[in-house]
C-alpha atoms as a PDB file:
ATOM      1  CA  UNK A   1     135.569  13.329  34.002  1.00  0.00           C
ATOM      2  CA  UNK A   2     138.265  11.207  34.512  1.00  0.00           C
ATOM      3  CA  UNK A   3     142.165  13.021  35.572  1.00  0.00           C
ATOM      4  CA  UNK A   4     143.628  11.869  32.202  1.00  0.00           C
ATOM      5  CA  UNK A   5     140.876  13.073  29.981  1.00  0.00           C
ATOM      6  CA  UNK A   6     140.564  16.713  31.992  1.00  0.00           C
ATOM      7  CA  UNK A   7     144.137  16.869  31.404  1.00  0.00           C
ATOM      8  CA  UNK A   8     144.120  16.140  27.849  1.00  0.00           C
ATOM      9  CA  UNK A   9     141.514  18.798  27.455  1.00  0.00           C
ATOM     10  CA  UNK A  10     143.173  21.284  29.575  1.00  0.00           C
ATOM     11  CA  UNK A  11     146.223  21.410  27.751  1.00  0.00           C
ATOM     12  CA  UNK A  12     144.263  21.517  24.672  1.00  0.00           C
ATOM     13  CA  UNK A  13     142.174  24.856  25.659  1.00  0.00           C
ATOM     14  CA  UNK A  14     145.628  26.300  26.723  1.00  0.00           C
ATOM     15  CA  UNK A  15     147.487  25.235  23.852  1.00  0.00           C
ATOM     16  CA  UNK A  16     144.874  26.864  21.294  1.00  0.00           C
ATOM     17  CA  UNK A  17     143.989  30.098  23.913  1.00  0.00           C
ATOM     18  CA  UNK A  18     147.190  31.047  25.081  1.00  0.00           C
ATOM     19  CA  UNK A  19     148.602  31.454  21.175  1.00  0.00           C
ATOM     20  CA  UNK A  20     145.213  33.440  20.807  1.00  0.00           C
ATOM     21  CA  UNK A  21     145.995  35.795  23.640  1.00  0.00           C
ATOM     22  CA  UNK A  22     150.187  35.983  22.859  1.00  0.00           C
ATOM     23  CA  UNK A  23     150.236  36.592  19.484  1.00  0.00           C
ATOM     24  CA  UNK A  24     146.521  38.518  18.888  1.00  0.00           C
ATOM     25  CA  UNK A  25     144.864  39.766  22.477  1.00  0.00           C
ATOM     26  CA  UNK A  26     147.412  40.935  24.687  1.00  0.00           C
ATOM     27  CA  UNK A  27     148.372  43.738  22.992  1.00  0.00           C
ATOM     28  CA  UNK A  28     144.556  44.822  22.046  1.00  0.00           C
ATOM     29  CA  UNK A  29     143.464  43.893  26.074  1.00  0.00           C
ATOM     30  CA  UNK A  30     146.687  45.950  26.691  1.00  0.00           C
ATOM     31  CA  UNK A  31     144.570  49.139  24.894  1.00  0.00           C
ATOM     32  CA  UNK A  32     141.456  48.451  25.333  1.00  0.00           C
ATOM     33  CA  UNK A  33     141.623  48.342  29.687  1.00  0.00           C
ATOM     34  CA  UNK A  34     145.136  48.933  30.554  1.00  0.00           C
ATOM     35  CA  UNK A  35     144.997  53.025  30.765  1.00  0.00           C
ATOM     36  CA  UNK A  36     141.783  52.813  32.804  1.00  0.00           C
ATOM     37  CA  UNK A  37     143.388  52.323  36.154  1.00  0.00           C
ATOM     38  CA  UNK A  38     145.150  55.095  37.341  1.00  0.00           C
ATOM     39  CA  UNK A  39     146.694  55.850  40.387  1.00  0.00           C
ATOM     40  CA  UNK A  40     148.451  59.343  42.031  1.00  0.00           C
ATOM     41  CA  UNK A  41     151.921  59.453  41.318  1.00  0.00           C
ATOM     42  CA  UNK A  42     153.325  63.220  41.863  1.00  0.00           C
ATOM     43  CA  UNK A  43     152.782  67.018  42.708  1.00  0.00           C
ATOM     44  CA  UNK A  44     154.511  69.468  39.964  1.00  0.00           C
ATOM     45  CA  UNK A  45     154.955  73.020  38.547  1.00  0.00           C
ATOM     46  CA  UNK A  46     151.293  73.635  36.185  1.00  0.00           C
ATOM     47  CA  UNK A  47     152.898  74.042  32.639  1.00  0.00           C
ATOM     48  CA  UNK A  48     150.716  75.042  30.104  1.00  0.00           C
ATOM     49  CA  UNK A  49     148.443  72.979  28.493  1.00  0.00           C
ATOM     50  CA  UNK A  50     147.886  70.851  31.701  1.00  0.00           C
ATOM     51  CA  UNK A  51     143.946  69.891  32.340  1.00  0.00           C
ATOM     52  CA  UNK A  52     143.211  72.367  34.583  1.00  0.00           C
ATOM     53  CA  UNK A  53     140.947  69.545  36.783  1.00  0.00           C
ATOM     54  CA  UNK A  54     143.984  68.148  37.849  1.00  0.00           C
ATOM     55  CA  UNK A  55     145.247  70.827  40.018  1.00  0.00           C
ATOM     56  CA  UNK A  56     145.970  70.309  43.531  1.00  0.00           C
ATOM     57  CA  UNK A  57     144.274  73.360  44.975  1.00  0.00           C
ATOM     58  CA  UNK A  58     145.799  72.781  48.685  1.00  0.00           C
ATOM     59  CA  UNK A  59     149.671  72.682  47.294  1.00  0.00           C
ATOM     60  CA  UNK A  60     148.551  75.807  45.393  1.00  0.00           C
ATOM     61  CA  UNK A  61     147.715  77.508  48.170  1.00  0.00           C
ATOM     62  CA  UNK A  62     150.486  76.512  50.558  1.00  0.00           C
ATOM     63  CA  UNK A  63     152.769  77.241  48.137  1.00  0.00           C
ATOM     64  CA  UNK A  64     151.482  80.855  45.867  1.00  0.00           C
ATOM     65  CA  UNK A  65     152.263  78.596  42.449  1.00  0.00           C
ATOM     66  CA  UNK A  66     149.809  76.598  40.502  1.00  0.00           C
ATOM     67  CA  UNK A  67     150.862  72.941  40.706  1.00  0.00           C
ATOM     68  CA  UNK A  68     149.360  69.682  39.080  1.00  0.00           C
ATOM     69  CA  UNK A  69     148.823  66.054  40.247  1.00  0.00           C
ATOM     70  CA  UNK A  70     150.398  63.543  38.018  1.00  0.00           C
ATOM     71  CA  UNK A  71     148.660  60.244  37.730  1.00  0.00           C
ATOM     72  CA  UNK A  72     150.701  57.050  35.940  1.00  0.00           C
ATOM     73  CA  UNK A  73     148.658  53.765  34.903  1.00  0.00           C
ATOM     74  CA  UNK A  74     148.328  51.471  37.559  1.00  0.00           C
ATOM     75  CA  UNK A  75     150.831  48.589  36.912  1.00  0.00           C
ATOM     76  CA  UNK A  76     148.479  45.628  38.484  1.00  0.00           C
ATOM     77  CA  UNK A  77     145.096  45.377  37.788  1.00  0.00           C
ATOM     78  CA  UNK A  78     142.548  42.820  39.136  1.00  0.00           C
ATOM     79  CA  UNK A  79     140.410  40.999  36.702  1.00  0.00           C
ATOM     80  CA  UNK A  80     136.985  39.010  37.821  1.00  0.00           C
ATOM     81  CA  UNK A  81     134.955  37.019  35.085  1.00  0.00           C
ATOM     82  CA  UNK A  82     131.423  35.955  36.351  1.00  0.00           C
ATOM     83  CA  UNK A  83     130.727  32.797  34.830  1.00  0.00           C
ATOM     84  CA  UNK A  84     127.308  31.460  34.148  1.00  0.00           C
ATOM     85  CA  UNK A  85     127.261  27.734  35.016  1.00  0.00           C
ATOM     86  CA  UNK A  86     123.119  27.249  35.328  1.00  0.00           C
ATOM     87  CA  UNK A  87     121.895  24.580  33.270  1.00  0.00           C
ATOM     88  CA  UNK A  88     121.056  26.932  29.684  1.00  0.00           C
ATOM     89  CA  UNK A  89     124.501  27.448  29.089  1.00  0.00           C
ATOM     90  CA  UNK A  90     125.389  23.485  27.917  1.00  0.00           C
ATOM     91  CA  UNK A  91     122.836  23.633  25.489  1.00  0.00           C
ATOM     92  CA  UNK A  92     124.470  24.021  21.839  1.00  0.00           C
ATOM     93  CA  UNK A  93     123.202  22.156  18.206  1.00  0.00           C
ATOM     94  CA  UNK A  94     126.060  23.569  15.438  1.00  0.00           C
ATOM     95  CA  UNK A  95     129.895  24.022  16.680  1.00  0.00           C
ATOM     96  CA  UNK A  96     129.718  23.149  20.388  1.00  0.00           C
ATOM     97  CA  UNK A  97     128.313  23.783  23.503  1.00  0.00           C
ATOM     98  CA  UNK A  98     127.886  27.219  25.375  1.00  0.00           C
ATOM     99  CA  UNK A  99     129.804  26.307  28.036  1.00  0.00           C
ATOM    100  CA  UNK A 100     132.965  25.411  25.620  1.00  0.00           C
ATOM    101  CA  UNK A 101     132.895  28.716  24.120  1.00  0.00           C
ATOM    102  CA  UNK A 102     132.239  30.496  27.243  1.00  0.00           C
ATOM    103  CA  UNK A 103     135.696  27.753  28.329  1.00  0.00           C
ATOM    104  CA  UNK A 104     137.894  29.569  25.733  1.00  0.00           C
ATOM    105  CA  UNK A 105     137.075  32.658  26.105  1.00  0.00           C
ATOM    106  CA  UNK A 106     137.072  32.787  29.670  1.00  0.00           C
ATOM    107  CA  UNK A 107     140.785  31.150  29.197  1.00  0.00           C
ATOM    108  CA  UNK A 108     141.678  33.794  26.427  1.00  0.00           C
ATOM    109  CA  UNK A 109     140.778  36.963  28.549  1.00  0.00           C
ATOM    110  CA  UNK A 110     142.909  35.210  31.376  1.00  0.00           C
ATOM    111  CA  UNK A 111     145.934  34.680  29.601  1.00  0.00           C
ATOM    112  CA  UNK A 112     145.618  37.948  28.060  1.00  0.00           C
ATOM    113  CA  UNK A 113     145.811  39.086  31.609  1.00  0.00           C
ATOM    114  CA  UNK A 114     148.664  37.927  33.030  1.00  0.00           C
ATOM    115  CA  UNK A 115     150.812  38.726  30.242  1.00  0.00           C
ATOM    116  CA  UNK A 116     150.008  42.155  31.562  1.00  0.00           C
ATOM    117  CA  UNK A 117     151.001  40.987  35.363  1.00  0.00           C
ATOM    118  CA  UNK A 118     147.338  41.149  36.382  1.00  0.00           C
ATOM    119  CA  UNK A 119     145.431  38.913  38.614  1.00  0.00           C
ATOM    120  CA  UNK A 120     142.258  37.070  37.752  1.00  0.00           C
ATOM    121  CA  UNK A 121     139.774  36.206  39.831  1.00  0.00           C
ATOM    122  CA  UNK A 122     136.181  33.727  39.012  1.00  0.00           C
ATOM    123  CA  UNK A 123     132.854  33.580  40.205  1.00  0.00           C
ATOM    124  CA  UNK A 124     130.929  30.517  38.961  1.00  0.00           C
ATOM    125  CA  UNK A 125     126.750  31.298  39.535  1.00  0.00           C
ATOM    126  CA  UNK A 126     123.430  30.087  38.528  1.00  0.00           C
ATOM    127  CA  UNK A 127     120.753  30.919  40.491  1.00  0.00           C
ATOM    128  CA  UNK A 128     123.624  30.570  43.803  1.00  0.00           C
ATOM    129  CA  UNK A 129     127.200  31.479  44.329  1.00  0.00           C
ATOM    130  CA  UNK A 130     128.398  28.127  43.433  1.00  0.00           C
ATOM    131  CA  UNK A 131     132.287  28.739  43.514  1.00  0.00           C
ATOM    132  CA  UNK A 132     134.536  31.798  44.397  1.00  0.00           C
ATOM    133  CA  UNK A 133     137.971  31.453  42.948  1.00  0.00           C
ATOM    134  CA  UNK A 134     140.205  34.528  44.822  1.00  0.00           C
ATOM    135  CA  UNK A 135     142.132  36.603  42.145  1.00  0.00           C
ATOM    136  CA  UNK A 136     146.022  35.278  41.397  1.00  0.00           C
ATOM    137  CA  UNK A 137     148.312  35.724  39.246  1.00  0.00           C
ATOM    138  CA  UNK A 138     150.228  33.097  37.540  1.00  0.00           C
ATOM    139  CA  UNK A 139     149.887  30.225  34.524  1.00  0.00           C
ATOM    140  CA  UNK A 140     149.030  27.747  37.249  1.00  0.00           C
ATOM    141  CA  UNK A 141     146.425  29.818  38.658  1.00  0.00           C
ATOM    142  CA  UNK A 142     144.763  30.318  35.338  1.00  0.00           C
ATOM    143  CA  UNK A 143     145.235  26.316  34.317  1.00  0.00           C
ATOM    144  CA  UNK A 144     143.211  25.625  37.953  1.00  0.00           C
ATOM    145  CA  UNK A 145     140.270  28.167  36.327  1.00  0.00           C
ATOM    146  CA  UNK A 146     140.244  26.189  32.986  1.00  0.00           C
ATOM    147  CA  UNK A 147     140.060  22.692  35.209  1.00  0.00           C
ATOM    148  CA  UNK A 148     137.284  24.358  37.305  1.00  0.00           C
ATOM    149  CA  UNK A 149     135.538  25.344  33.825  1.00  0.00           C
ATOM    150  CA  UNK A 150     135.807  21.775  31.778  1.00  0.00           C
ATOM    151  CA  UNK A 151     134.656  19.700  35.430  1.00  0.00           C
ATOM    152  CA  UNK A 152     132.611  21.914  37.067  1.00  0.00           C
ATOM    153  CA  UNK A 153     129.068  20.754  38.080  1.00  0.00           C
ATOM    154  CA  UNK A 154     126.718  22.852  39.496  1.00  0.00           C
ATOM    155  CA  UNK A 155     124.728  22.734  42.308  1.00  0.00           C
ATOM    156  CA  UNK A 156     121.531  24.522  41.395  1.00  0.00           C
ATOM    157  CA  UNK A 157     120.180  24.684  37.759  1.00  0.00           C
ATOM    158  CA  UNK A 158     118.537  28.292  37.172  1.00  0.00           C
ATOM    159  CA  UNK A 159     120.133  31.756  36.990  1.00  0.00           C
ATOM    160  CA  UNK A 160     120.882  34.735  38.787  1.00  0.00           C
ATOM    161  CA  UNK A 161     123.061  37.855  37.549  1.00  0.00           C
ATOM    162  CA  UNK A 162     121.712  40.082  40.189  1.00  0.00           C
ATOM    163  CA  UNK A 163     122.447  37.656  42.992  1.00  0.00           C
ATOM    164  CA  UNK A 164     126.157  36.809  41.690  1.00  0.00           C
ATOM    165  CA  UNK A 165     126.750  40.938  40.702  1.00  0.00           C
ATOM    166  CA  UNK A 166     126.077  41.598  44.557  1.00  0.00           C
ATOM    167  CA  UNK A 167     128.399  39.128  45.664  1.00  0.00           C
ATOM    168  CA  UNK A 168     130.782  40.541  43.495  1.00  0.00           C
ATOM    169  CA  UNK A 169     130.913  43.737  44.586  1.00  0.00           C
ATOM    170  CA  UNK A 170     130.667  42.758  48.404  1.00  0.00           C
ATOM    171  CA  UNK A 171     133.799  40.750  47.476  1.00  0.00           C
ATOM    172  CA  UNK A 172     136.038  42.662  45.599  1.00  0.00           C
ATOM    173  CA  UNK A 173     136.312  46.038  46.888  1.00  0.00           C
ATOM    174  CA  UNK A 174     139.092  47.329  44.727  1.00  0.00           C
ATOM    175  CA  UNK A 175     138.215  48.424  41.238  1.00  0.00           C
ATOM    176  CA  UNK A 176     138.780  46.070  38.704  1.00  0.00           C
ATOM    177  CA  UNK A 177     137.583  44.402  34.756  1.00  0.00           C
ATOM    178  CA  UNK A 178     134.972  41.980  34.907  1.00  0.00           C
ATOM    179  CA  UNK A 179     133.872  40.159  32.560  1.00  0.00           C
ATOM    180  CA  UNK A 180     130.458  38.352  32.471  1.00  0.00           C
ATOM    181  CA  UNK A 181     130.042  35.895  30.473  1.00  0.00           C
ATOM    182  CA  UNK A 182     126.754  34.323  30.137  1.00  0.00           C
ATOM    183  CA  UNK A 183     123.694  33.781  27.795  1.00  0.00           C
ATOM    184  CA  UNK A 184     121.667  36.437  29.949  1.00  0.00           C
ATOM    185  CA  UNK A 185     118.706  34.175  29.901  1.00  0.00           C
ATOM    186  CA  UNK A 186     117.858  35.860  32.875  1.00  0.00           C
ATOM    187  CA  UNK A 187     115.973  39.310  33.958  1.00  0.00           C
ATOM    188  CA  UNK A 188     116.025  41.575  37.281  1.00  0.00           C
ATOM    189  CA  UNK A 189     119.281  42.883  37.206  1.00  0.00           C
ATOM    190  CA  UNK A 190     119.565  46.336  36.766  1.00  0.00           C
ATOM    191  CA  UNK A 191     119.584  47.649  40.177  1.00  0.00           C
ATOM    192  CA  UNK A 192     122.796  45.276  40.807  1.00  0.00           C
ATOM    193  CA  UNK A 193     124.247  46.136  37.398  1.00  0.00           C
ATOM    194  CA  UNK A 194     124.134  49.550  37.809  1.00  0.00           C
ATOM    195  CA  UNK A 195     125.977  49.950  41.529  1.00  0.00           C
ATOM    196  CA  UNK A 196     128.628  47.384  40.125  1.00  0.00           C
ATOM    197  CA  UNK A 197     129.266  49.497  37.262  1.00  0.00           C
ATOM    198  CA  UNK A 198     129.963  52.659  39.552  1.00  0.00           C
ATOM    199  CA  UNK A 199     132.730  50.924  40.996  1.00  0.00           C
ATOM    200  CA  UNK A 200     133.914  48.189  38.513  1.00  0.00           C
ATOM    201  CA  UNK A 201     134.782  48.639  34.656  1.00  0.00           C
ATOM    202  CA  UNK A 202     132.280  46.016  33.807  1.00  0.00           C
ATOM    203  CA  UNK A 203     131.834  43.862  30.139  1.00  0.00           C
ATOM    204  CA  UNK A 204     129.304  41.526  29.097  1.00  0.00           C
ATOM    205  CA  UNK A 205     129.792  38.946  26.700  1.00  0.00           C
ATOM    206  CA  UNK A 206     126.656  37.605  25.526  1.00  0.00           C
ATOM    207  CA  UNK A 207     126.971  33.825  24.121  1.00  0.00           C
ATOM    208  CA  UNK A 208     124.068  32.226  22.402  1.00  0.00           C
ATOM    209  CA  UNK A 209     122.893  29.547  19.881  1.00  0.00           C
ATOM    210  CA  UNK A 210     121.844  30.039  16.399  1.00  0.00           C
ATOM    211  CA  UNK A 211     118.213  27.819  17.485  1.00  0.00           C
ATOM    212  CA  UNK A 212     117.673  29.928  20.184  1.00  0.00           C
ATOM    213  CA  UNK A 213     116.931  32.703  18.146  1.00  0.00           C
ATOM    214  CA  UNK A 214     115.219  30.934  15.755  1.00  0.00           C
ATOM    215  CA  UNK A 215     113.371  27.575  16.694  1.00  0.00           C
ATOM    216  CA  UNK A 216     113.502  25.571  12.910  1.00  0.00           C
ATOM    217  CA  UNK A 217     110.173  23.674  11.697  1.00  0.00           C
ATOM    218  CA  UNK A 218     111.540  19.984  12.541  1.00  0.00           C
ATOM    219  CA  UNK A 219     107.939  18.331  13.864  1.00  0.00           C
ATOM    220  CA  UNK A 220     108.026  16.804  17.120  1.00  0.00           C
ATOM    221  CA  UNK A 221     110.762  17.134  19.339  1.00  0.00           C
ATOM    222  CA  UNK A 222     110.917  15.616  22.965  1.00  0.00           C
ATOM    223  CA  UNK A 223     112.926  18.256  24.816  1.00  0.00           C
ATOM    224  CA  UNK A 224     113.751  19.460  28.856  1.00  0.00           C
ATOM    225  CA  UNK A 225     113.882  22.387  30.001  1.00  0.00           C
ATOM    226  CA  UNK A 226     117.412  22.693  31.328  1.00  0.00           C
ATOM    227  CA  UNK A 227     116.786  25.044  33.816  1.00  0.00           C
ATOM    228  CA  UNK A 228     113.673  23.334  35.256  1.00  0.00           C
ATOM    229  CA  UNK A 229     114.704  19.826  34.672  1.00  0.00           C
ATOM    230  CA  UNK A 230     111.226  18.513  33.167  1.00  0.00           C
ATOM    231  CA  UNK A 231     110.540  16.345  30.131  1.00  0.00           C
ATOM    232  CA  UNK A 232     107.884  17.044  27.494  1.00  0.00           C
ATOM    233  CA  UNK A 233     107.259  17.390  23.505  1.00  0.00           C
ATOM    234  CA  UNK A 234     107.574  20.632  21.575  1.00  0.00           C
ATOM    235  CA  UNK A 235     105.247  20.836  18.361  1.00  0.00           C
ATOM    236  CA  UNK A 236     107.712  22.839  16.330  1.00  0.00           C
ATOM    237  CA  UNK A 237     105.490  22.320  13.260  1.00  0.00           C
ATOM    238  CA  UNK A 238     102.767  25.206  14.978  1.00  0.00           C
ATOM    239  CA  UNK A 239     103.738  28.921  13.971  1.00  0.00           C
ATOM    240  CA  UNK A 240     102.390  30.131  17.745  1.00  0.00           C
ATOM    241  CA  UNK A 241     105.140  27.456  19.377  1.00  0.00           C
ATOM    242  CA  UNK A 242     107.972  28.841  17.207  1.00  0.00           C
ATOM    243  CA  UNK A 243     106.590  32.631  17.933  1.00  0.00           C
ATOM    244  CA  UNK A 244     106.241  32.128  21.825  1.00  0.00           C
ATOM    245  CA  UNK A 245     110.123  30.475  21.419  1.00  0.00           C
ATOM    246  CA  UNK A 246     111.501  33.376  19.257  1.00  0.00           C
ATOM    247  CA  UNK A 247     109.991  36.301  21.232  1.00  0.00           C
ATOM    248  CA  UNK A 248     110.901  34.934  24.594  1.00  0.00           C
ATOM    249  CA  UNK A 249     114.772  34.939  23.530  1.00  0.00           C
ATOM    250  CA  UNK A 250     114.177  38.529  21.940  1.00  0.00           C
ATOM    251  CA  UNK A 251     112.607  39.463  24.820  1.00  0.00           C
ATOM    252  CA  UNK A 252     115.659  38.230  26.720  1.00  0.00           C
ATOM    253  CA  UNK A 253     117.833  39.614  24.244  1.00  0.00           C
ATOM    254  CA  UNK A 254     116.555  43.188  24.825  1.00  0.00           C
ATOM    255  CA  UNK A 255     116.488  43.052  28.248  1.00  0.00           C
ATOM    256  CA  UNK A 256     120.143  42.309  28.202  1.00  0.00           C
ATOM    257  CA  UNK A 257     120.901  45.079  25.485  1.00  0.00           C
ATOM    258  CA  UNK A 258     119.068  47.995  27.251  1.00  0.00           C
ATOM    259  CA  UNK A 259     119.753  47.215  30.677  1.00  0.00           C
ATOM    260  CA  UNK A 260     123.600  47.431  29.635  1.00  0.00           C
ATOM    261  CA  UNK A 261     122.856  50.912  28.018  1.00  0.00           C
ATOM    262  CA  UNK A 262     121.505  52.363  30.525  1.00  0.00           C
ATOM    263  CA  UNK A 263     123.910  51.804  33.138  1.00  0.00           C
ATOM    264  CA  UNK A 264     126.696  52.345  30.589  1.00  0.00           C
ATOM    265  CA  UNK A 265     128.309  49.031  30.106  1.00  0.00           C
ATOM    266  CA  UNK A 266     129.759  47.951  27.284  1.00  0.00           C
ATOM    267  CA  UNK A 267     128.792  44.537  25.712  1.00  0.00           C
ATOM    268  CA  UNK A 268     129.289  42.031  22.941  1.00  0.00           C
ATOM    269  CA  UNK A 269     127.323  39.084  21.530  1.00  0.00           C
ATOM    270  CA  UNK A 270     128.678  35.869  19.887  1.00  0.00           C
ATOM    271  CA  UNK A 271     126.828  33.013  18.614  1.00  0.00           C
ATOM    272  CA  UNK A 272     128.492  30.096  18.788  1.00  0.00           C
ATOM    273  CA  UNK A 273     129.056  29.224  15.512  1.00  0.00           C
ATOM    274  CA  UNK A 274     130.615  32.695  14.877  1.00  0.00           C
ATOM    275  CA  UNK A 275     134.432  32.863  15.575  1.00  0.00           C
ATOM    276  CA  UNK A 276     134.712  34.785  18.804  1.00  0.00           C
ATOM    277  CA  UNK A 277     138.199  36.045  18.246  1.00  0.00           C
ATOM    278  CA  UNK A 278     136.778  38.337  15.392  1.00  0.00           C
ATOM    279  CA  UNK A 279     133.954  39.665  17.280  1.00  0.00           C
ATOM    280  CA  UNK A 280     136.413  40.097  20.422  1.00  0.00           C
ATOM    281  CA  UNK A 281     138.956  41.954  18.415  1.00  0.00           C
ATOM    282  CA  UNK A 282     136.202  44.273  16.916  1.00  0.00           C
ATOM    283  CA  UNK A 283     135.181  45.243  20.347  1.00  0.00           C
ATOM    284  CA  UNK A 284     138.659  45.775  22.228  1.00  0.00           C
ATOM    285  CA  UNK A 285     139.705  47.907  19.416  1.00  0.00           C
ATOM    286  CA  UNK A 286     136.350  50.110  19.847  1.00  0.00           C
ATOM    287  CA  UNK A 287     137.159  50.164  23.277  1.00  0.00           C
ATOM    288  CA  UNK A 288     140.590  51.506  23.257  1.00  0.00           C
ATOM    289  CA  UNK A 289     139.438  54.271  20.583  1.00  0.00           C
END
């Protein structure tokens, strides 16, 4: 892409995301992950009504009085997005591509986030660690991420959560939000998932296409596999081809719901050609409940 034209679409994806995050998300983002970083602030008297777990048993002692630590919300907080760049994410038929959505949201979130004073951090995967962007703070910093997002070609064409969730937390040792945002076309994850999530206050956001849940009944249609790279025709006219399509993305899409359950992270899907600031909005405001 040439400088002008990245530009041009640059300031566009931060002229329409930043608004977003100013006037809609920073205050829910503020809510919904703000008061989850706490750090140890104080010792004093134990008044009543004070949670009894936070007593500091050894100033107790040394001192014949019940006391209390006091904890205030951390004022920093590091945010990581893991961003699925393998070849399934550019595929898109109604409003735009995967990639574009998973652009402005990405851009949204990060925006969001330094309005709080946070920093943000990327990691672009597929089936590789294709690009680790340290976590900043500052507009520039997030304008390089957006650049990096709209130009970014990757190296290797499949995809692997479990591979880019270990780097993750071999990189970034301090707890922080990450978002991972990603189609989940992928499986064998758990294990990775889970350990993160002990550590990390972890979010999926789930992007797909409206025909990849449901393959329509158009005939012939010469297709490639994106993550594979090879050529061939697709009789969407036969039931069993639309079947075998439809229950491999359920199958995916389970995958993806229960794995999340079970290790207790909280999730959200979008298709594309829903608006994602509603289905965002939803889900911060469940989370701050």
């Amino acid at each position: 892409m040439e400088t002008s034209e990245l530009l041009k679409k640059v300031r566009k994806i931060e002229i329409k995301t930043k608004g977003l995050s100013k006037h809609i998300f920073s205050g829910e983002y503020h809510s919904a992950f703000k008061g989850r970083g706490m750090s140890f602030s104080e010792v004093r008297d134990y008044q009543f009504g004070d949670d009894v777990r936070n007593i500091d048993w050894n100033v107790t002692a040394r001192t014949g009085d019940p006391h209390v630590k006091v904890f205030e919300e951390e004022r920093e907080l590091t945010v990581m997005m893991l961003i699925d760049v393998s070849q399934s994410s550019y595929f898109g038929t109604v409003n735009q591509l995967k990639q574009v959505t998973i652009t402005e949201i990405a851009a949204v979130l990060s925006f969001s986030a330094i309005q709080n004073n946070d920093k943000v951090g990327v990691i672009f995967f597929s089936d590789k660690i294709e690009k680790f962007i340290p976590p900043k703070k500052g507009k520039q910093h997030i304008l390089r991420i957006i650049r990096e997002m709209l130009n970014f070609e990757p190296e290797a064409k499949g995809t692997d959560l479990g591979q880019a969730l270990q780097y993750f937390n071999n990189v970034i040792k301090k707890r922080s939000i990450c978002f991972i945002l990603s189609d989940f076309m992928t499986k064998n994850y758990e294990d990775p998932l889970r350990i993160a999530s002990r550590r990390h206050d972890l979010v999926g956001i789930h992007l797909f296409d409206p025909r990849e849940e449901i393959l329509p009944d158009v005939g012939l249609v010469r297709a490639v596999d994106a993550e594979t790279g090879k050529l061939g025709w697709i009789d969407t006219s036969l039931k069993s081809v639309r079947d075998g399509y439809e229950n491999w993305f359920k199958q995916n899409f389970q995958y993806f719901q229960t794995t999340f359950r079970k290790s207790g992270v909280d999730s959200v899907s979008i298709r594309t050609d829903e608006s994602y600031v509603n289905l965002l909005l939803k889900f911060f405001k469940k989370r701050a409940k």
